[in-house]
C-alpha atoms as a PDB file:
ATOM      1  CA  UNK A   1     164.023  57.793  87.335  1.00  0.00           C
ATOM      2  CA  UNK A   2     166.130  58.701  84.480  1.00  0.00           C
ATOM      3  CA  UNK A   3     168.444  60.892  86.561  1.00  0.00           C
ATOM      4  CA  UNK A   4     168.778  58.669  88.824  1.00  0.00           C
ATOM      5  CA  UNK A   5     170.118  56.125  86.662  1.00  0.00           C
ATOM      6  CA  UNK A   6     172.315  58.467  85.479  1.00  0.00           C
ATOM      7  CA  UNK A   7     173.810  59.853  88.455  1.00  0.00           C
ATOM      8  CA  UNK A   8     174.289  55.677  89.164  1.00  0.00           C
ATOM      9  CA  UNK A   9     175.794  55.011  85.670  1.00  0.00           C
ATOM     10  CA  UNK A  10     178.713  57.829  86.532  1.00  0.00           C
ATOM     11  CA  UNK A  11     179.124  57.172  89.998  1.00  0.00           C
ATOM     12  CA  UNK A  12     180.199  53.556  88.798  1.00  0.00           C
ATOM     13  CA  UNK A  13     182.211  54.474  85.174  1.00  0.00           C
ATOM     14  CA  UNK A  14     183.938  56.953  87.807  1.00  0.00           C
ATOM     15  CA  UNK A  15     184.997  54.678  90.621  1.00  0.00           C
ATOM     16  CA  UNK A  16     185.748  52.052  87.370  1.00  0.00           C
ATOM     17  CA  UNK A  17     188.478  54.648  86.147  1.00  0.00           C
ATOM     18  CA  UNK A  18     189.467  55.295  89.640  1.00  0.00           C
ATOM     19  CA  UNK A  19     189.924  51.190  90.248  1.00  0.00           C
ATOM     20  CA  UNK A  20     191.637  51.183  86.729  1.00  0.00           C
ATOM     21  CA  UNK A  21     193.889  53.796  87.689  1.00  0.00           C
ATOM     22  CA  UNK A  22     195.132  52.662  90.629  1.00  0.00           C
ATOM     23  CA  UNK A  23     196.277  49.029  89.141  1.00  0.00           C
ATOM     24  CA  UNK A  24     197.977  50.538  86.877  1.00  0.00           C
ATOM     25  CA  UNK A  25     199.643  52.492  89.126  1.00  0.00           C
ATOM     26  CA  UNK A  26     200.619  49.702  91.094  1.00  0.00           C
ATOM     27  CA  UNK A  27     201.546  48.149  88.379  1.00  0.00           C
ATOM     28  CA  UNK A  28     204.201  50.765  86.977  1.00  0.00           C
ATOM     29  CA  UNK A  29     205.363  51.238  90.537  1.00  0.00           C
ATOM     30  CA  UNK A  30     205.735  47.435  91.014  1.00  0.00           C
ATOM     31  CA  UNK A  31     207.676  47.298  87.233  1.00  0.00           C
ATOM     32  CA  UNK A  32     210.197  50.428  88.490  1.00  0.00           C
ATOM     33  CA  UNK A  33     210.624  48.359  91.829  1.00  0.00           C
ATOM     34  CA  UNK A  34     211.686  45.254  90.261  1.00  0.00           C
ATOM     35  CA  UNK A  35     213.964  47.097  88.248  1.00  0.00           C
ATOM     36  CA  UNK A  36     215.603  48.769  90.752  1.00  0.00           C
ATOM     37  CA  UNK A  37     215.725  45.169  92.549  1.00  0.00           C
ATOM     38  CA  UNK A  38     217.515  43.746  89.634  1.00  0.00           C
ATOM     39  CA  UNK A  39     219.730  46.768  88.907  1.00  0.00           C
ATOM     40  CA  UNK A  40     221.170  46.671  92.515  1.00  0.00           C
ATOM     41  CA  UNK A  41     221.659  42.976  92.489  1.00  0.00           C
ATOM     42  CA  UNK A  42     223.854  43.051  89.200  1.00  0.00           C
ATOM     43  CA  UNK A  43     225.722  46.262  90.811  1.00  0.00           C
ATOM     44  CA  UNK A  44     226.429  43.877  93.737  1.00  0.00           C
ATOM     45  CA  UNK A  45     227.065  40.993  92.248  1.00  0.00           C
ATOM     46  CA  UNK A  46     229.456  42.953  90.410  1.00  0.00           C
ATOM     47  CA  UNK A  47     230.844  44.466  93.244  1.00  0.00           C
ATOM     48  CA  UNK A  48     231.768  40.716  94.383  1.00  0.00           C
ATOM     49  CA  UNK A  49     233.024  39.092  91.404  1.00  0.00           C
ATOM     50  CA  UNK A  50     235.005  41.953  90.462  1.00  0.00           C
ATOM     51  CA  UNK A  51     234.062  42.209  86.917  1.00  0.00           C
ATOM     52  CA  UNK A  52     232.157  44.927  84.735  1.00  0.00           C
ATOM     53  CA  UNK A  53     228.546  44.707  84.632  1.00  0.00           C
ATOM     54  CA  UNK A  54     227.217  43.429  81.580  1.00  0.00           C
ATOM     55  CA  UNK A  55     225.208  46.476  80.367  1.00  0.00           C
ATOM     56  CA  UNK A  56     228.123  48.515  80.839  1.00  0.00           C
ATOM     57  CA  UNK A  57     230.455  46.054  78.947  1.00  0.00           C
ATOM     58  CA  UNK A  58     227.603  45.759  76.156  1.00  0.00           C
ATOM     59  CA  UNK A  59     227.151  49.629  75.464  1.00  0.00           C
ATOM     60  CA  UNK A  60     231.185  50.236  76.057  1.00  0.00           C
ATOM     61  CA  UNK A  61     231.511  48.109  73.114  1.00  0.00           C
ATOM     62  CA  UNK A  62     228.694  49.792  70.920  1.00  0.00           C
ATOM     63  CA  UNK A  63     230.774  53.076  71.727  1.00  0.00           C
ATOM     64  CA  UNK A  64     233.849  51.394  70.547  1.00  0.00           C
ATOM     65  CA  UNK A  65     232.691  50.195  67.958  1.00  0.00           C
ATOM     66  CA  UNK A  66     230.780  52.976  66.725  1.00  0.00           C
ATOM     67  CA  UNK A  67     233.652  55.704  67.319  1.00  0.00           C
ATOM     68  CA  UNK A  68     235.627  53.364  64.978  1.00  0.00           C
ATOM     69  CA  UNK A  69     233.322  54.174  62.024  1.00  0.00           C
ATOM     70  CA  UNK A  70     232.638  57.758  62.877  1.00  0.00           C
ATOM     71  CA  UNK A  71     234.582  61.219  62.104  1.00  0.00           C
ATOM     72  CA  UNK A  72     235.094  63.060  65.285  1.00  0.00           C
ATOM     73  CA  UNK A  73     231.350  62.431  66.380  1.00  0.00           C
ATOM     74  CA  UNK A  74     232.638  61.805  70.277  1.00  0.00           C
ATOM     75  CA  UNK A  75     234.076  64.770  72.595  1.00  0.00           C
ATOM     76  CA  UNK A  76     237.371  64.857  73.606  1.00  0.00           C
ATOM     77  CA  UNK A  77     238.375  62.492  70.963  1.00  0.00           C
ATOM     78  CA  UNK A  78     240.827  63.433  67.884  1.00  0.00           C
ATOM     79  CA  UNK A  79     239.344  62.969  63.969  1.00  0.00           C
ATOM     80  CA  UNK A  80     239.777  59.606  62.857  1.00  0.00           C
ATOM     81  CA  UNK A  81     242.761  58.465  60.610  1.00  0.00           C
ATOM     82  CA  UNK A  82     241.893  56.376  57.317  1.00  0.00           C
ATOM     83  CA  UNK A  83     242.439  52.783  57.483  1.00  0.00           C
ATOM     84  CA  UNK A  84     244.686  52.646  54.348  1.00  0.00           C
ATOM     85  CA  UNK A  85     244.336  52.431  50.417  1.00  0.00           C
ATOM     86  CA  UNK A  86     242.339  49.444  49.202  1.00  0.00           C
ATOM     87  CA  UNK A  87     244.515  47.071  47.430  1.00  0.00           C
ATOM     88  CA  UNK A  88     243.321  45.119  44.164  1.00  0.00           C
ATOM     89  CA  UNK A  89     244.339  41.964  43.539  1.00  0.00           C
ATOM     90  CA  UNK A  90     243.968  39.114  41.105  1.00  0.00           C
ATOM     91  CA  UNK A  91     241.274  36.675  41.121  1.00  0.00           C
ATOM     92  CA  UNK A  92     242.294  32.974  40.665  1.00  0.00           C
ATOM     93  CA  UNK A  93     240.425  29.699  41.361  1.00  0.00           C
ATOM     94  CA  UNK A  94     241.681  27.604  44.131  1.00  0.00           C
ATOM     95  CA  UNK A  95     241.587  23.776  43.295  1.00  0.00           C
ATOM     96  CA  UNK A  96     240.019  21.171  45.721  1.00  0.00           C
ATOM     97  CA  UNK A  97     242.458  19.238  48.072  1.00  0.00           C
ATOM     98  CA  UNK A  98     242.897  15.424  46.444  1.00  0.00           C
ATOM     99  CA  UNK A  99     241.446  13.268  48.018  1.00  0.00           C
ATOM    100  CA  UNK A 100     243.961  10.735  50.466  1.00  0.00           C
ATOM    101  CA  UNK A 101     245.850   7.954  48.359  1.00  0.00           C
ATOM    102  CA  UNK A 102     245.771   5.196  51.373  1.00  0.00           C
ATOM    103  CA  UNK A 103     242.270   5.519  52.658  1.00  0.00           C
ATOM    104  CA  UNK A 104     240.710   2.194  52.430  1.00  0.00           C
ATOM    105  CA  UNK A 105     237.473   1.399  52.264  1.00  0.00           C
ATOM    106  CA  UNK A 106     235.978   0.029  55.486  1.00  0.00           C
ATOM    107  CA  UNK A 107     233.449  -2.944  55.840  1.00  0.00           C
ATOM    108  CA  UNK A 108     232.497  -4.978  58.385  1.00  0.00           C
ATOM    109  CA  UNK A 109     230.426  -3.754  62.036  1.00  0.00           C
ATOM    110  CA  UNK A 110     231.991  -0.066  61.876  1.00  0.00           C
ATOM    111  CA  UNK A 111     228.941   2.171  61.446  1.00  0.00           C
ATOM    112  CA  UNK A 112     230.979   5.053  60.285  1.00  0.00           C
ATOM    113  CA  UNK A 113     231.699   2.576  56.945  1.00  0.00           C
ATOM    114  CA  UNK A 114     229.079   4.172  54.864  1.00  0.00           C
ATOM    115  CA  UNK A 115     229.803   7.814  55.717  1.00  0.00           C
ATOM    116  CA  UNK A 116     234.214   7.512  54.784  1.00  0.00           C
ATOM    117  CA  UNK A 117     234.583   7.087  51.794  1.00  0.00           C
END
Protein backbone atom coordinates (compact mmCIF):
# COMPACT_ATOMS: atom_id res chain seq x y z
CA UNK A 1 0.00 0.00 0.00
CA UNK A 2 2.91 2.10 0.75
CA UNK A 3 4.17 2.06 -2.84
CA UNK A 4 1.30 2.76 -4.03
CA UNK A 5 0.90 5.87 -2.26
CA UNK A 6 4.04 6.73 -3.32
CA UNK A 7 3.94 6.19 -6.89
CA UNK A 8 0.44 8.55 -6.32
CA UNK A 9 2.28 11.22 -4.24
CA UNK A 10 4.89 11.72 -7.42
CA UNK A 11 2.60 11.26 -10.10
CA UNK A 12 0.76 14.41 -8.57
CA UNK A 13 4.07 16.68 -7.19
CA UNK A 14 5.08 15.85 -10.97
CA UNK A 15 2.08 16.97 -12.97
CA UNK A 16 2.04 20.01 -10.01
CA UNK A 17 5.56 21.17 -11.42
CA UNK A 18 4.45 20.45 -14.86
CA UNK A 19 1.05 22.79 -14.23
CA UNK A 20 3.48 25.29 -12.45
CA UNK A 21 5.68 25.34 -15.28
CA UNK A 22 3.56 25.95 -17.85
CA UNK A 23 1.88 29.26 -16.14
CA UNK A 24 4.81 30.53 -15.82
CA UNK A 25 5.60 30.06 -19.10
CA UNK A 26 2.64 31.66 -20.24
CA UNK A 27 3.19 34.10 -18.14
CA UNK A 28 6.80 35.24 -19.37
CA UNK A 29 5.57 34.73 -22.91
CA UNK A 30 2.45 36.89 -22.23
CA UNK A 31 5.00 39.72 -20.33
CA UNK A 32 7.52 39.61 -23.70
CA UNK A 33 4.20 39.95 -25.83
CA UNK A 34 2.95 42.94 -24.18
CA UNK A 35 6.18 44.40 -24.48
CA UNK A 36 6.61 43.98 -27.86
CA UNK A 37 2.85 45.39 -28.12
CA UNK A 38 3.87 48.50 -26.39
CA UNK A 39 7.30 48.87 -28.03
CA UNK A 40 5.68 48.86 -31.57
CA UNK A 41 2.96 51.21 -30.60
CA UNK A 42 5.48 53.97 -29.29
CA UNK A 43 7.67 53.20 -32.61
CA UNK A 44 4.41 54.05 -34.46
CA UNK A 45 3.17 56.57 -32.72
CA UNK A 46 6.42 58.00 -33.25
CA UNK A 47 6.47 57.35 -36.69
CA UNK A 48 3.20 59.69 -36.84
CA UNK A 49 3.94 62.51 -34.70
CA UNK A 50 7.29 62.85 -36.00
CA UNK A 51 9.14 63.14 -32.83
CA UNK A 52 11.88 60.93 -31.01
CA UNK A 53 10.68 58.25 -28.88
CA UNK A 54 10.95 58.90 -25.38
CA UNK A 55 13.39 56.11 -24.35
CA UNK A 56 15.60 57.15 -26.98
CA UNK A 57 15.42 60.90 -25.99
CA UNK A 58 15.86 59.74 -22.18
CA UNK A 59 19.12 57.56 -22.68
CA UNK A 60 20.49 60.19 -25.54
CA UNK A 61 20.53 62.54 -22.75
CA UNK A 62 22.20 60.17 -20.07
CA UNK A 63 24.95 59.78 -22.91
CA UNK A 64 25.21 63.47 -23.13
CA UNK A 65 25.34 64.05 -20.11
CA UNK A 66 27.61 61.48 -19.03
CA UNK A 67 30.28 62.08 -21.95
CA UNK A 68 30.33 65.64 -20.46
CA UNK A 69 31.88 64.37 -17.19
CA UNK A 70 34.01 61.66 -18.65
CA UNK A 71 37.72 61.59 -20.26
CA UNK A 72 37.57 59.97 -23.59
CA UNK A 73 35.35 57.02 -22.18
CA UNK A 74 33.12 57.08 -25.68
CA UNK A 75 34.60 55.87 -29.23
CA UNK A 76 35.11 58.07 -31.84
CA UNK A 77 35.01 60.98 -29.57
CA UNK A 78 38.17 63.40 -28.85
CA UNK A 79 39.50 63.77 -24.87
CA UNK A 80 37.61 66.26 -23.15
CA UNK A 81 38.85 69.94 -22.67
CA UNK A 82 38.76 71.45 -18.97
CA UNK A 83 36.02 73.73 -18.22
CA UNK A 84 38.31 76.58 -16.99
CA UNK A 85 40.19 77.71 -13.70
CA UNK A 86 37.92 78.14 -10.69
CA UNK A 87 37.69 81.68 -9.73
CA UNK A 88 37.59 82.85 -5.92
CA UNK A 89 35.77 85.53 -4.96
CA UNK A 90 34.77 87.55 -1.95
CA UNK A 91 32.04 86.73 0.31
CA UNK A 92 29.71 89.64 1.33
CA UNK A 93 26.21 89.69 2.89
CA UNK A 94 23.43 90.88 0.76
CA UNK A 95 20.87 93.11 2.71
CA UNK A 96 17.04 92.47 2.56
CA UNK A 97 14.98 94.63 0.05
CA UNK A 98 13.02 97.54 2.31
CA UNK A 99 10.04 97.03 2.60
CA UNK A 100 7.48 99.54 0.18
CA UNK A 101 7.03 103.18 1.68
CA UNK A 102 3.20 103.60 0.31
CA UNK A 103 1.70 100.27 1.13
CA UNK A 104 -1.25 100.89 3.25
CA UNK A 105 -2.75 98.84 5.41
CA UNK A 106 -6.03 97.34 4.19
CA UNK A 107 -9.31 96.82 6.28
CA UNK A 108 -12.58 96.32 5.51
CA UNK A 109 -14.24 92.86 3.43
CA UNK A 110 -10.80 92.18 1.48
CA UNK A 111 -9.74 88.75 2.74
CA UNK A 112 -6.24 89.19 1.58
CA UNK A 113 -6.13 92.16 4.57
CA UNK A 114 -4.53 89.95 7.08
CA UNK A 115 -1.94 88.30 4.83
CA UNK A 116 -0.34 92.22 3.24
CA UNK A 117 1.08 93.71 5.48
Amino acid sequence: MNGLFDFFARLVRGLLKLVLGVAALVFVLSLLLATLVVVLGVSLWALITGRKPAPFVVFNRFRQTSHRYTQGVWPGRGPVQPMGDVVDVQAHEVPDAPPPRDVTPRSGNDPMARVIR
